[in-house]
Protein backbone atom coordinates (compact mmCIF):
# COMPACT_ATOMS: atom_id res chain seq x y z
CA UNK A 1 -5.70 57.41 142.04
CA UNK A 2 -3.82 55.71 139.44
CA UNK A 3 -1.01 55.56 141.59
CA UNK A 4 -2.56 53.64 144.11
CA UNK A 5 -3.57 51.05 141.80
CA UNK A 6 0.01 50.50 139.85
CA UNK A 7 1.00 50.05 143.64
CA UNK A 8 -1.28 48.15 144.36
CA UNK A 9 -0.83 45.62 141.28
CA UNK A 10 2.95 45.81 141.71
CA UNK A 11 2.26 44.47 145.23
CA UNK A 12 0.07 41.86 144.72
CA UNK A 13 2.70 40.52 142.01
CA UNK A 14 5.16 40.77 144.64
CA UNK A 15 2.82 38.25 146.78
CA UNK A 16 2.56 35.82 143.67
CA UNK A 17 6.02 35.42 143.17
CA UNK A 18 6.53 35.18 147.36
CA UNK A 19 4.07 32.45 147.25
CA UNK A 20 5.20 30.79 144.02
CA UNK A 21 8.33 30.53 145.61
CA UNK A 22 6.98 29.11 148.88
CA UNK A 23 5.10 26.50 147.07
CA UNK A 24 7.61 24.89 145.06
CA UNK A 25 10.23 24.85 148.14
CA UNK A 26 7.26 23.48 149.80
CA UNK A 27 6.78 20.93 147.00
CA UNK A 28 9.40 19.98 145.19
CA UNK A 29 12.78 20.15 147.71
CA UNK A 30 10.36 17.90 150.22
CA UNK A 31 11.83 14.56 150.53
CA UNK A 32 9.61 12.18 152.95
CA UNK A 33 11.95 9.18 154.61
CA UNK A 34 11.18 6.85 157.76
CA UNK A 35 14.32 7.97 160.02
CA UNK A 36 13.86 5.09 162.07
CA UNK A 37 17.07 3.57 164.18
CA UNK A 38 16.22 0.03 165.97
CA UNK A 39 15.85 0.89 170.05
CA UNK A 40 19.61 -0.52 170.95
CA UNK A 41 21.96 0.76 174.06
CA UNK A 42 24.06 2.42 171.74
CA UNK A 43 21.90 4.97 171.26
CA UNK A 44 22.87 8.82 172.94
CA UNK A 45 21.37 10.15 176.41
CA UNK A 46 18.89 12.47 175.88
CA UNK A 47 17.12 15.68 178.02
CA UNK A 48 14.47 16.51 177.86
CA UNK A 49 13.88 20.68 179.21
CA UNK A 50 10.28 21.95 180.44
CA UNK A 51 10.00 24.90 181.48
CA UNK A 52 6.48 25.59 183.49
CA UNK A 53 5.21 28.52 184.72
CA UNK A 54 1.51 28.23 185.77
CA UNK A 55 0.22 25.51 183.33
CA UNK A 56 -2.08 23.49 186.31
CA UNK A 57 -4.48 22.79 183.22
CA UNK A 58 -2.22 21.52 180.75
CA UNK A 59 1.05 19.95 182.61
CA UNK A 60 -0.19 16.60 183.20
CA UNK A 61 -1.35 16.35 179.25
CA UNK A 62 2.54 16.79 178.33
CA UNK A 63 4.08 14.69 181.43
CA UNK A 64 1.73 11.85 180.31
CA UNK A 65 3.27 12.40 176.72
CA UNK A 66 6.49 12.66 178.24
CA UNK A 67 5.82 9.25 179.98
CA UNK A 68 5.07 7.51 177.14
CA UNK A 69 7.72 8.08 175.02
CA UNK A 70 9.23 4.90 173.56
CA UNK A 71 12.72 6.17 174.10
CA UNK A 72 14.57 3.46 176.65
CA UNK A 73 14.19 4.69 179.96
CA UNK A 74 17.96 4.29 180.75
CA UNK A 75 18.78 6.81 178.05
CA UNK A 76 16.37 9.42 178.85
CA UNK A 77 15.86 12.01 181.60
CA UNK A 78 13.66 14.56 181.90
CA UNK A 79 13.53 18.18 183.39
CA UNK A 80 11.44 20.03 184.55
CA UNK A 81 11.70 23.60 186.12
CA UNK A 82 9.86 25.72 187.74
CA UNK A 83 9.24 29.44 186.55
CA UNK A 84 7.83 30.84 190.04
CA UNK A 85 4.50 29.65 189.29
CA UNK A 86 1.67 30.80 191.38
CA UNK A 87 -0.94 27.90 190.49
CA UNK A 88 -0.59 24.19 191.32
CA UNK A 89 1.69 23.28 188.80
CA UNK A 90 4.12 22.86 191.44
CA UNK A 91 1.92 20.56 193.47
CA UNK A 92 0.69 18.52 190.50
CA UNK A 93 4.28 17.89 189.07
CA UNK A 94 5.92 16.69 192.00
CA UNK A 95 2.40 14.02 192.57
CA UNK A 96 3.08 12.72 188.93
CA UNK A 97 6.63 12.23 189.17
CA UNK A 98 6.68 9.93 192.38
CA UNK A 99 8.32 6.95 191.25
CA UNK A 100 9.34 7.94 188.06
CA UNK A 101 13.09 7.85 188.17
CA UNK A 102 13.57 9.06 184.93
CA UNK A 103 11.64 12.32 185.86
CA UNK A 104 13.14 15.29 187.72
CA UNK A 105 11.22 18.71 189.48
CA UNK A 106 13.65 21.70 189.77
CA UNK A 107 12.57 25.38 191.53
CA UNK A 108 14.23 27.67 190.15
CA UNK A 109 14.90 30.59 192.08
CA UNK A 110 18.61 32.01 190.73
CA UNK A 111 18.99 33.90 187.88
CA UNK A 112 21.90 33.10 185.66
CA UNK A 113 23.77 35.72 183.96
CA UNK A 114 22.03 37.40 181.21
CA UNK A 115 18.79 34.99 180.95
CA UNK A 116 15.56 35.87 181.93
CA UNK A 117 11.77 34.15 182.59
CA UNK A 118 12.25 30.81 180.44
CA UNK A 119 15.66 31.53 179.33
CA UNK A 120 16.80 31.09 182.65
CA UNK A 121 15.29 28.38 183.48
CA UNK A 122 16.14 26.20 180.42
CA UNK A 123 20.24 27.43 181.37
CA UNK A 124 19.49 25.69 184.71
CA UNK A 125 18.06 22.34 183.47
CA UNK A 126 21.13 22.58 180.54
CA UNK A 127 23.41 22.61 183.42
CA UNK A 128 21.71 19.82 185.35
CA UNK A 129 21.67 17.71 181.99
CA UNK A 130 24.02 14.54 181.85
CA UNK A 131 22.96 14.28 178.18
CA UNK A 132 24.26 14.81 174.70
CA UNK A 133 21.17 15.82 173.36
CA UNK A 134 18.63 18.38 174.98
CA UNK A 135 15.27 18.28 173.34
CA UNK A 136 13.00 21.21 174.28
CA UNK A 137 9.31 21.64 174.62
CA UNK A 138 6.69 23.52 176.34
CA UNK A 139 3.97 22.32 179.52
CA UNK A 140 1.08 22.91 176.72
CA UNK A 141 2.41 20.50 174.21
CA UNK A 142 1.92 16.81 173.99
CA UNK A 143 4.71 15.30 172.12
CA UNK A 144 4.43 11.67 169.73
CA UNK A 145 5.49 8.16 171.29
CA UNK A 146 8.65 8.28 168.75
CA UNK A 147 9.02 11.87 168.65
CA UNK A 148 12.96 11.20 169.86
CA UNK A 149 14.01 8.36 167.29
CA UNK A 150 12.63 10.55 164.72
CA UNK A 151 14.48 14.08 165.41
CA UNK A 152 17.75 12.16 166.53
CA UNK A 153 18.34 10.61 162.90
CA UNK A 154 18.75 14.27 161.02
CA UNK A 155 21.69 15.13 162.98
CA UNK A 156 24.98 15.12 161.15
CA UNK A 157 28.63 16.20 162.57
CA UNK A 158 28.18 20.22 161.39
CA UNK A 159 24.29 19.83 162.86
CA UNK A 160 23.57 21.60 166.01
CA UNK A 161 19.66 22.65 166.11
CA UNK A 162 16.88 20.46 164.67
CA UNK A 163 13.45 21.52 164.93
CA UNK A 164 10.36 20.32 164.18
CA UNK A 165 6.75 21.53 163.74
CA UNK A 166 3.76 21.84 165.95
CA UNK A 167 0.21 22.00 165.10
CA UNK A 168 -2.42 23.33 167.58
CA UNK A 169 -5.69 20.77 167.94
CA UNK A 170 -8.80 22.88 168.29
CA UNK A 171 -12.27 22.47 168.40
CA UNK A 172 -13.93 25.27 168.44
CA UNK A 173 -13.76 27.99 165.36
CA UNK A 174 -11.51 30.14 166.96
CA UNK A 175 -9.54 27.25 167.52
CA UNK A 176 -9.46 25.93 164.17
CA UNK A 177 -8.75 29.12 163.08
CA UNK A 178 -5.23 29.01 164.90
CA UNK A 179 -4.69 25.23 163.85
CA UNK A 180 -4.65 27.00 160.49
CA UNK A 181 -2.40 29.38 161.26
CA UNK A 182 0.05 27.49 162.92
CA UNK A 183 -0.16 25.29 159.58
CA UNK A 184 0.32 28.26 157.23
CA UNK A 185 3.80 29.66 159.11
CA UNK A 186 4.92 26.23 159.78
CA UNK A 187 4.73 25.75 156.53
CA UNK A 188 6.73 28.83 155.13
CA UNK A 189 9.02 28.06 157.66
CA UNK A 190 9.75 24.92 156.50
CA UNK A 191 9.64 25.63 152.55
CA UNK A 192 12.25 28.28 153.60
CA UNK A 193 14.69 26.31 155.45
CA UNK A 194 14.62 24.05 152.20
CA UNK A 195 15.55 26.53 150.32
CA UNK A 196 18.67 27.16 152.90
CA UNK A 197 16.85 30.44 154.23
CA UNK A 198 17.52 30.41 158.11
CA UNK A 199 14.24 31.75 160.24
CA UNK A 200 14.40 30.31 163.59
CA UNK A 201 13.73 26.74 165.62
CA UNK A 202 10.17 25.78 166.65
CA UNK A 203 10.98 26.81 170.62
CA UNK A 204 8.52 23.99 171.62
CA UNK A 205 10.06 21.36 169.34
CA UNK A 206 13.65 21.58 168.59
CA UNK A 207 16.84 19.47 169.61
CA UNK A 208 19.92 20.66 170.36
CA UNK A 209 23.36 19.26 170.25
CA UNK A 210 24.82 19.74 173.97
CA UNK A 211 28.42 20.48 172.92
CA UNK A 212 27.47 23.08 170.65
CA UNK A 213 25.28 24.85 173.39
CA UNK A 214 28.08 24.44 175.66
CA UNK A 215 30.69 25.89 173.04
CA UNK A 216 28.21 29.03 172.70
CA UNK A 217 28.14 29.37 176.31
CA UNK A 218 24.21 28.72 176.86
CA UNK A 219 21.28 30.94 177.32
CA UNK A 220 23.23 32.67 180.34
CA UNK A 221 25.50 34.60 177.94
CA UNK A 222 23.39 35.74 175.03
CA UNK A 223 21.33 38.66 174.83
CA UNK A 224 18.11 38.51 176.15
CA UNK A 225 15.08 37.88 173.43
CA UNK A 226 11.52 37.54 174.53
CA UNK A 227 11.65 34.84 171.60
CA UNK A 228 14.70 32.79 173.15
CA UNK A 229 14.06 29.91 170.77
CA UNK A 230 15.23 32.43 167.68
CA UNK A 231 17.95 33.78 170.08
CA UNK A 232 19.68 30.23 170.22
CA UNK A 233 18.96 29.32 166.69
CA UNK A 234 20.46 32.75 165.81
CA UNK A 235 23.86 32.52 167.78
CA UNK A 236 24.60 29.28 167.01
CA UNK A 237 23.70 29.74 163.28
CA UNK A 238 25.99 32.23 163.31
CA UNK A 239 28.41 30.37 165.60
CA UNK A 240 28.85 28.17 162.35
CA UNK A 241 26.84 25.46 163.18
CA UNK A 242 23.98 23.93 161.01
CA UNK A 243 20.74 23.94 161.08
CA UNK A 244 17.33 21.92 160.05
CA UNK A 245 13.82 22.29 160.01
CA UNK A 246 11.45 18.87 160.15
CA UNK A 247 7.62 18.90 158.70
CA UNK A 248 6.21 15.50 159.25
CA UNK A 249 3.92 13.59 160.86
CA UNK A 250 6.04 11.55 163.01
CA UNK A 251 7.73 14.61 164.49
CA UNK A 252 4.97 16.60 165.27
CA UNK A 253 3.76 18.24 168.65
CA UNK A 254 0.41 18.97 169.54
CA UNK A 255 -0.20 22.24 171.37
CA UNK A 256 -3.43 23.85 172.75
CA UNK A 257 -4.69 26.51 171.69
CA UNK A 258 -4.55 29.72 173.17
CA UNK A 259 -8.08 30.39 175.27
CA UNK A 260 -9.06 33.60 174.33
CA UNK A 261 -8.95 36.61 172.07
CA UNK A 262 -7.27 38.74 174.76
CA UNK A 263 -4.56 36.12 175.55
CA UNK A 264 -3.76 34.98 171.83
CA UNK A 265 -3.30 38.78 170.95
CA UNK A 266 -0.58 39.35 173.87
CA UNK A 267 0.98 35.77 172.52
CA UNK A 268 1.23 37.39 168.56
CA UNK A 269 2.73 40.51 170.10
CA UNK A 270 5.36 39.09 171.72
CA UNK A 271 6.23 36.79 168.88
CA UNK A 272 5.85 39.83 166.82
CA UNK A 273 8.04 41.92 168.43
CA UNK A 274 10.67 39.10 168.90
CA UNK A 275 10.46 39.19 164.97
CA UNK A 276 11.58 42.86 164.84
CA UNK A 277 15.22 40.75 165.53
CA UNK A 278 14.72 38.25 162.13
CA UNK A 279 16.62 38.44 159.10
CA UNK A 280 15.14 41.21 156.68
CA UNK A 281 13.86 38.50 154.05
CA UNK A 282 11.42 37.75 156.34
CA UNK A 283 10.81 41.33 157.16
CA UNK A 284 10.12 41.89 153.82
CA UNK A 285 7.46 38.55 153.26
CA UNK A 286 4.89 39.36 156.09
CA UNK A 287 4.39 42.99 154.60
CA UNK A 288 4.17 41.21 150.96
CA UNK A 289 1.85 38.95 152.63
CA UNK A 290 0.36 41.74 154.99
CA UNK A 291 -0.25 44.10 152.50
CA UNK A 292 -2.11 41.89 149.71
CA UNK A 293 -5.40 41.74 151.08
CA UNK A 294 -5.48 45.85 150.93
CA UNK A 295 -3.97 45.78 148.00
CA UNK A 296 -6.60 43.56 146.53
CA UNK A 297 -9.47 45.87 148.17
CA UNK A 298 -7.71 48.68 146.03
CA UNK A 299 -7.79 47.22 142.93
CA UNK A 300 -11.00 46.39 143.88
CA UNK A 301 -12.54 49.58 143.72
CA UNK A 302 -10.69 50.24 140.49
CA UNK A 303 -12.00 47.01 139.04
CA UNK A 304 -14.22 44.58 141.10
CA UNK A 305 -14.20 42.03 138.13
CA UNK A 306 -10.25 41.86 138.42
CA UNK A 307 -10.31 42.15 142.12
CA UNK A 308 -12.66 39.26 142.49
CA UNK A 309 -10.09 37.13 140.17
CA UNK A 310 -7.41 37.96 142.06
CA UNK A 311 -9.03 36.94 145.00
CA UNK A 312 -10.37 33.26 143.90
CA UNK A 313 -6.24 33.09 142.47
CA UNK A 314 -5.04 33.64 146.11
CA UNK A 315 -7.79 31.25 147.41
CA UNK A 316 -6.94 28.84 144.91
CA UNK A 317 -3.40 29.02 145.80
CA UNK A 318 -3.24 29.04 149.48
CA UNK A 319 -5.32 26.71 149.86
CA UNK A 320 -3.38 23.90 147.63
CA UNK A 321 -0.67 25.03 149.73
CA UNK A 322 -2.66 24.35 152.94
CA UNK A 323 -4.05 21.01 151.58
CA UNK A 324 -0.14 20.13 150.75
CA UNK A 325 0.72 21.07 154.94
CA UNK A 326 -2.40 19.26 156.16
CA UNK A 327 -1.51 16.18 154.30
CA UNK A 328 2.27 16.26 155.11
CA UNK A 329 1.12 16.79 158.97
CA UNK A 330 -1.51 13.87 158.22
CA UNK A 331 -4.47 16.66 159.48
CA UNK A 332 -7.63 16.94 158.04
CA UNK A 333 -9.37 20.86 157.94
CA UNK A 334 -12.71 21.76 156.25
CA UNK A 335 -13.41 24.24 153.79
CA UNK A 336 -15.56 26.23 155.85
CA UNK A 337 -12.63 26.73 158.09
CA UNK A 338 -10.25 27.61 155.64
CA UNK A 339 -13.11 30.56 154.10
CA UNK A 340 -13.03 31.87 157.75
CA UNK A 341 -9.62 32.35 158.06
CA UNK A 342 -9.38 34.10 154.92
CA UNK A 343 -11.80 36.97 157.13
CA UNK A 344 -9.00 36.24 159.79
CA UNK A 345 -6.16 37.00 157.81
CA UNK A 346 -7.54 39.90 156.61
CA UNK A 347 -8.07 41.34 160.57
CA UNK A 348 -5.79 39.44 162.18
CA UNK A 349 -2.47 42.28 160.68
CA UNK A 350 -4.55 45.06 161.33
CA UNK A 351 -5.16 44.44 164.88
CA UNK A 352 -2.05 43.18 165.46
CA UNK A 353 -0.88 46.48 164.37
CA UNK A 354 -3.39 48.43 166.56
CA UNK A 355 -2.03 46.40 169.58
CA UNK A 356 1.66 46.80 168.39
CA UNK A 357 1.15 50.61 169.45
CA UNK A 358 -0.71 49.73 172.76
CA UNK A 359 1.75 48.87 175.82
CA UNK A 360 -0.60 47.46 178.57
CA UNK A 361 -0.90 44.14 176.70
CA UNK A 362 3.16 43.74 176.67
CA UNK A 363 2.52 41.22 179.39
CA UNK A 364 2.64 37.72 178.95
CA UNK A 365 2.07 35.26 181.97
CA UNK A 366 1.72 37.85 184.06
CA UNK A 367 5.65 39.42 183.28
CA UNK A 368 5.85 42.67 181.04
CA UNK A 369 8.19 42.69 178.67
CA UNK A 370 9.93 45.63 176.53
């Protein structure tokens, strides 16, 4: 029984100094500056790739976005394709556009090479693109007025992949409850990438320079990955080319949430089986991170006192960390949300672990996936 505590202890240490870490990459290698360029003709063409594959409820949220982006209207065009949807997405896009010059609606029916489901869709629109740039997002995000004028500025020559962060707007407590995750990984994401750790590019906000995808040879010729946004961060990180990951206000997209239990489980699977393909740091932090709430219940039942300290230190601690996101995202979250998704943390990794083992929810959008 002793065992099980010394374990236990070693790994909560192990979470301290992972989160010790996190925070001062999070707080001290932050450096906040207003990447602004003045709107001029000189500035580089941009696309901008949606892929859509039934999204009838949320499509016209992100066109409108789209719309509205500040970005001159000569420099900018804007894809869309469509992943065989079986709603009215179809119907709804093509109404919006009319008029819209800047706008474009593409079926897609042919699969290129090696890419699959939204792979092969975004290697159609790349290939359509006249631009240097292609900025990527989803049909469930709404993206800010400036969000181009304030990715384009953090490219340098050796940059090929910016991304940014996203934060999902909720209502409800099981919405709020994802806001806060979203905010807790974006976060670690981010503190990593200052420390030079590579992870992966937000898939629904990142940038990419179009020679480097080119030079790579595009989604069409790399392996396919359920998570395709890691994919392409992946081979063109090890292509050579750098990399950067953006948490501020000014770049971030707003996503909905996912509607229900059911459909937000099959979303963590696939992400967490796309992570089976991530470097083994970050293999290593989510079962530091996984395993301290057991670990914590252990010592717990060795010691409540000391198991209740330990607890109010990782509440203490997470949540300055979580008031330090919130602020740099300019969001605002209550306490009572943040006690609640202390309870979710705690359940989320075990069911996600249940469902790992389960194979009829390896379907996402109605396509099963390995």
């Amino acid at each position: 029984m002793l065992t099980i505590f010394g374990y236990s202890i070693f790994l909560i240490l192990l979470y301290f100094v992972a989160f010790l870490f996190i925070l001062v990459n999070t707080f001290l290698h932050y450096r906040r500056k207003n990447f602004q360029k003045p709107i001029t003709e000189s500035l580089p063409k941009v696309s901008i790739l949606v892929a859509a594959r039934d999204e009838e409820e949320n499509i016209i949220r992100c066109l409108e976005a789209l719309n509205e982006l500040s970005y001159p209207k000569n420099k900018i065009e804007i894809l869309i394709g469509n992943d065989d949807s079986t709603d009215n997405t179809v119907k709804l896009v093509d109404q919006f556009i009319k008029n819209k010059p800047h706008f474009a609606f593409y079926d897609i029916k042919i699969k290129l090479g090696k890419a699959k489901g939204k792979a092969n869709v975004l290697a159609h629109l790349a290939q359509i693109s006249t631009a240097d740039f292609l900025f990527v997002t989803d049909a469930d995000i709404a993206v800010p007025k400036d969000w181009i004028q304030n990715l384009l500025p953090h490219f340098t020559p050796e940059i090929a992949i910016v991304s940014g962060s996203t934060y999902v707007e909720g209502k409800t407590l099981f919405e709020k409850l994802q806001s806060l995750d979203w905010m807790f990984f974006s976060g670690i994401l981010n503190s990593f990438a200052n420390a030079g750790i590579p992870c992966t590019a937000v898939g629904n906000n990142m940038v990419v320079r179009k020679s480097a995808y080119v030079e790579i040879g595009g989604f069409e010729n790399m392996d396919f990955s359920i998570t395709e946004d890691f994919k392409l961060f992946d081979v063109l990180r090890k292509a050579g080319f750098g990399w950067k990951n953006i948490l501020t206000s000014d770049t971030l997209n707003i996503s909905r949430p996912v509607a229900n239990f059911d459909l937000l489980i099959k979303q963590r699977k696939r992400w967490i089986t796309g992570a089976m393909e991530l470097p083994w740091i970050w293999k290593v932090l989510f079962i530091i991170l996984g395993f301290y709430t057991p670990s914590l219940l252990a010592v717990a039942l060795f010691s409540p006192k000391l198991g209740m300290i330990l607890w109010f230190v990782k509440l203490f601690l997470e949540g300055f960390y979580m008031g330090i996101i919130a602020a740099r995202m300019k969001r605002t979250e209550n306490v009572g949300s943040y006690l609640w998704y202390q309870v979710y943390s705690l359940v989320m990794p075990i069911l996600y672990f249940y469902y790992l083992l389960r194979r009829d929810v390896n379907e996402w959008k109605g396509r099963m996936y390995a």
